[in-house]
C-alpha atoms as a PDB file:
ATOM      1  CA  UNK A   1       0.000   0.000   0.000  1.00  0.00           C
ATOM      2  CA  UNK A   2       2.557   2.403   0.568  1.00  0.00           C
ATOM      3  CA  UNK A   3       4.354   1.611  -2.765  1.00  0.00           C
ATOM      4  CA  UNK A   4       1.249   2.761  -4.018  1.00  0.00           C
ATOM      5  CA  UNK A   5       0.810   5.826  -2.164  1.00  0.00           C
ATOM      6  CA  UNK A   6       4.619   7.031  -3.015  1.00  0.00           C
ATOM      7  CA  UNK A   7       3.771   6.159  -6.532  1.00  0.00           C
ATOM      8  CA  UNK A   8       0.342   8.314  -6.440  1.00  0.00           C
ATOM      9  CA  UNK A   9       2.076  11.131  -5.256  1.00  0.00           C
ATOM     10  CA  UNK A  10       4.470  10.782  -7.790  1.00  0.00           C
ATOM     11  CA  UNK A  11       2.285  10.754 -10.765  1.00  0.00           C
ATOM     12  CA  UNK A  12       0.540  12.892  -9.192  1.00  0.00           C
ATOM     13  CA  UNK A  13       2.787  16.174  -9.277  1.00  0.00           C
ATOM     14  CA  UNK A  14       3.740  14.478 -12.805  1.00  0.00           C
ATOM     15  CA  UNK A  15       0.317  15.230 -14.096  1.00  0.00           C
ATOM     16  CA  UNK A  16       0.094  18.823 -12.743  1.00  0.00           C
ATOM     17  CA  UNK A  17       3.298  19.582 -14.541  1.00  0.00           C
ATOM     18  CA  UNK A  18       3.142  18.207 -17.796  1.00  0.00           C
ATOM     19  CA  UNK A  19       0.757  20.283 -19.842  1.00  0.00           C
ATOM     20  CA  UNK A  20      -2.305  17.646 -20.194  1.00  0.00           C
ATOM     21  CA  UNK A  21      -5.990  18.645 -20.835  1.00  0.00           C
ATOM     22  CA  UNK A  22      -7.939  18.681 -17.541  1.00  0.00           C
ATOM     23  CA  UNK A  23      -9.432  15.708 -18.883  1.00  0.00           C
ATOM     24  CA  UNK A  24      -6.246  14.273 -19.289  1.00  0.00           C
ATOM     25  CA  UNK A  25      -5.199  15.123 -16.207  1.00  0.00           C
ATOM     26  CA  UNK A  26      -8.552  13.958 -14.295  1.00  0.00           C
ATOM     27  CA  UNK A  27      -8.540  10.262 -15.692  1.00  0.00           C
ATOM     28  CA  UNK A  28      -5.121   9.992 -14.674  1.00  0.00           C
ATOM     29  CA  UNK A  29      -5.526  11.227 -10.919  1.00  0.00           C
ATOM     30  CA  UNK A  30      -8.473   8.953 -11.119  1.00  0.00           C
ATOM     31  CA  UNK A  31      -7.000   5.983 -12.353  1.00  0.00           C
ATOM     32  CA  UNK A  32      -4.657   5.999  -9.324  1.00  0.00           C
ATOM     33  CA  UNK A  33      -7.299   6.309  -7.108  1.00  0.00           C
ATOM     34  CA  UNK A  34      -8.825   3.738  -8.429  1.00  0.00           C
ATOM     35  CA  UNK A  35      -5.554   0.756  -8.338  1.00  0.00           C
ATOM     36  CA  UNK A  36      -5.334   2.301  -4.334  1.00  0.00           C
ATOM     37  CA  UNK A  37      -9.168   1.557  -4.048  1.00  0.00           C
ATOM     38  CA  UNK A  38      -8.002  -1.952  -5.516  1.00  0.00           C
ATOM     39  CA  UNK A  39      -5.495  -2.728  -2.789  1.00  0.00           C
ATOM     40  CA  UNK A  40      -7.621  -1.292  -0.318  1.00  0.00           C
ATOM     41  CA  UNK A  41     -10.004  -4.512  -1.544  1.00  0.00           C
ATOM     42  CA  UNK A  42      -7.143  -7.064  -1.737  1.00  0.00           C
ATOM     43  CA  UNK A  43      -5.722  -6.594   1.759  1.00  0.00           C
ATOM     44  CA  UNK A  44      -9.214  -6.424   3.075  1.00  0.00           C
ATOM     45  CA  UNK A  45      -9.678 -10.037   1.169  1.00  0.00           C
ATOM     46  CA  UNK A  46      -6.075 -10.706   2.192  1.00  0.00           C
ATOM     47  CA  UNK A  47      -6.488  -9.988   5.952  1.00  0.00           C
ATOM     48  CA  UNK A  48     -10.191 -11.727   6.255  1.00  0.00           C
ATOM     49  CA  UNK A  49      -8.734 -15.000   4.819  1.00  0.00           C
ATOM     50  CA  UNK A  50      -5.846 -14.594   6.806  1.00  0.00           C
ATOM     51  CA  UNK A  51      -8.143 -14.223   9.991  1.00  0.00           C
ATOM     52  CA  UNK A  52     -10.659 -16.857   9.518  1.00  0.00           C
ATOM     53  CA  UNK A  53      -8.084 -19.660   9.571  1.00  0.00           C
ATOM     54  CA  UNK A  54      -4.592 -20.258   9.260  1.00  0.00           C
ATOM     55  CA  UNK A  55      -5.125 -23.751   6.996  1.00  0.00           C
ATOM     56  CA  UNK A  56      -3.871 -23.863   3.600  1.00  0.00           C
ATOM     57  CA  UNK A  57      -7.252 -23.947   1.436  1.00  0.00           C
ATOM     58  CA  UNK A  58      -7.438 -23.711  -1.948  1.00  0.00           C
ATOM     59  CA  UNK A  59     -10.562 -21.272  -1.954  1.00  0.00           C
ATOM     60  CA  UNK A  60      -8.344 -19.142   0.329  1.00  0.00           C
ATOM     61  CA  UNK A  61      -5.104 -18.969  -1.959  1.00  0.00           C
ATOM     62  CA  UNK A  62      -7.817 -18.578  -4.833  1.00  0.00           C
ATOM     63  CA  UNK A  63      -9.974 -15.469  -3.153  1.00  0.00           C
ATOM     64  CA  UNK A  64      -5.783 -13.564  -2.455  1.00  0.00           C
ATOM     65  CA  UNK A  65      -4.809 -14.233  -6.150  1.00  0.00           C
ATOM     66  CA  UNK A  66      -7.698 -12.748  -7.168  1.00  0.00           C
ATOM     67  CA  UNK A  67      -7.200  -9.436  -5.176  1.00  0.00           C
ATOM     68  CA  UNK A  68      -4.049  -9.249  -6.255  1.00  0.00           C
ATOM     69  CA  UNK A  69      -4.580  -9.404  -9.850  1.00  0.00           C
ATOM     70  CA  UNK A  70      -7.205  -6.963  -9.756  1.00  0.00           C
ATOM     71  CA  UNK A  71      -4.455  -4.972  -8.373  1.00  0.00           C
ATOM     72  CA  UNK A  72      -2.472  -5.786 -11.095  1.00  0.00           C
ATOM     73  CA  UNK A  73      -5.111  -5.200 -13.605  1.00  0.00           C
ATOM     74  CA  UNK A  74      -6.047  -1.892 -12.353  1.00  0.00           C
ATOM     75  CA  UNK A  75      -2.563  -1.103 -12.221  1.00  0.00           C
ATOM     76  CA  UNK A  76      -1.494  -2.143 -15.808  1.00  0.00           C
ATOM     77  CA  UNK A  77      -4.887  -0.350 -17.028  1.00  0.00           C
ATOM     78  CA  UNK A  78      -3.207   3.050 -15.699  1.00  0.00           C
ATOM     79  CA  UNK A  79       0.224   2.411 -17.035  1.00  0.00           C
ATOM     80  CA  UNK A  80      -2.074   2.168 -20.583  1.00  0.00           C
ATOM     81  CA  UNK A  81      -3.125   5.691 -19.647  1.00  0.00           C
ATOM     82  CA  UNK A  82      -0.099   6.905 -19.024  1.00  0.00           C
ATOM     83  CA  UNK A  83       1.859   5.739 -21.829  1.00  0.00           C
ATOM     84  CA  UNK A  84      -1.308   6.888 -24.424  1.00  0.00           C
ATOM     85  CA  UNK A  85      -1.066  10.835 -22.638  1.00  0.00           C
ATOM     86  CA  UNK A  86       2.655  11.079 -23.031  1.00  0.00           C
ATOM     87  CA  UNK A  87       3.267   9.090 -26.299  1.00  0.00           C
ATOM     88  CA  UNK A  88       0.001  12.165 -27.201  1.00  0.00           C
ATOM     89  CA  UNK A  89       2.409  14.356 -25.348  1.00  0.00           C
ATOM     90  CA  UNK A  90       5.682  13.753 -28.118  1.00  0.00           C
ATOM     91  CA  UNK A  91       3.746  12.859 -31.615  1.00  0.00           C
END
């Protein structure tokens, strides 16, 4: 989660600098919202599975890999973003 945070920030001043469209610049800021409202989900999955037993099940391992790749989609999703605004940016 804090990766995330760090990484929000980031791209955050990032898309207040570069000169983007305020459309541009709002589905950007939203899209990392978004992958942090993602991991908010996964270690909320994460910690409930980890809290109702400690027993390897397969439902368990099954319910964690899917947080995470929603994480991973939302995450790859906003990279897309990203590399559409500033390949926009340079043509």
């Amino acid at each position: 989660m804090s990766q995330w945070l760090v990484a929000n920030v980031v791209f955050g001043v990032l898309a207040f600098v570069l000169p983007l469209s305020a459309g541009e610049r709002g589905m950007l800021l939203m899209g990392g919202i978004i992958v942090l409202a993602a991991e908010c989900m996964n270690t909320a999955i994460e910690r409930v599975v980890d809290d109702i037993s400690t027993e390897k099940r397969d439902a368990a391992r099954h319910a964690k890999d899917c947080g995470s790749a929603a994480v991973a989609v939302t995450a790859v999703g906003v990279g897309v973003a990203w590399v559409c605004v500033i390949v926009g940016l340079l043509w």
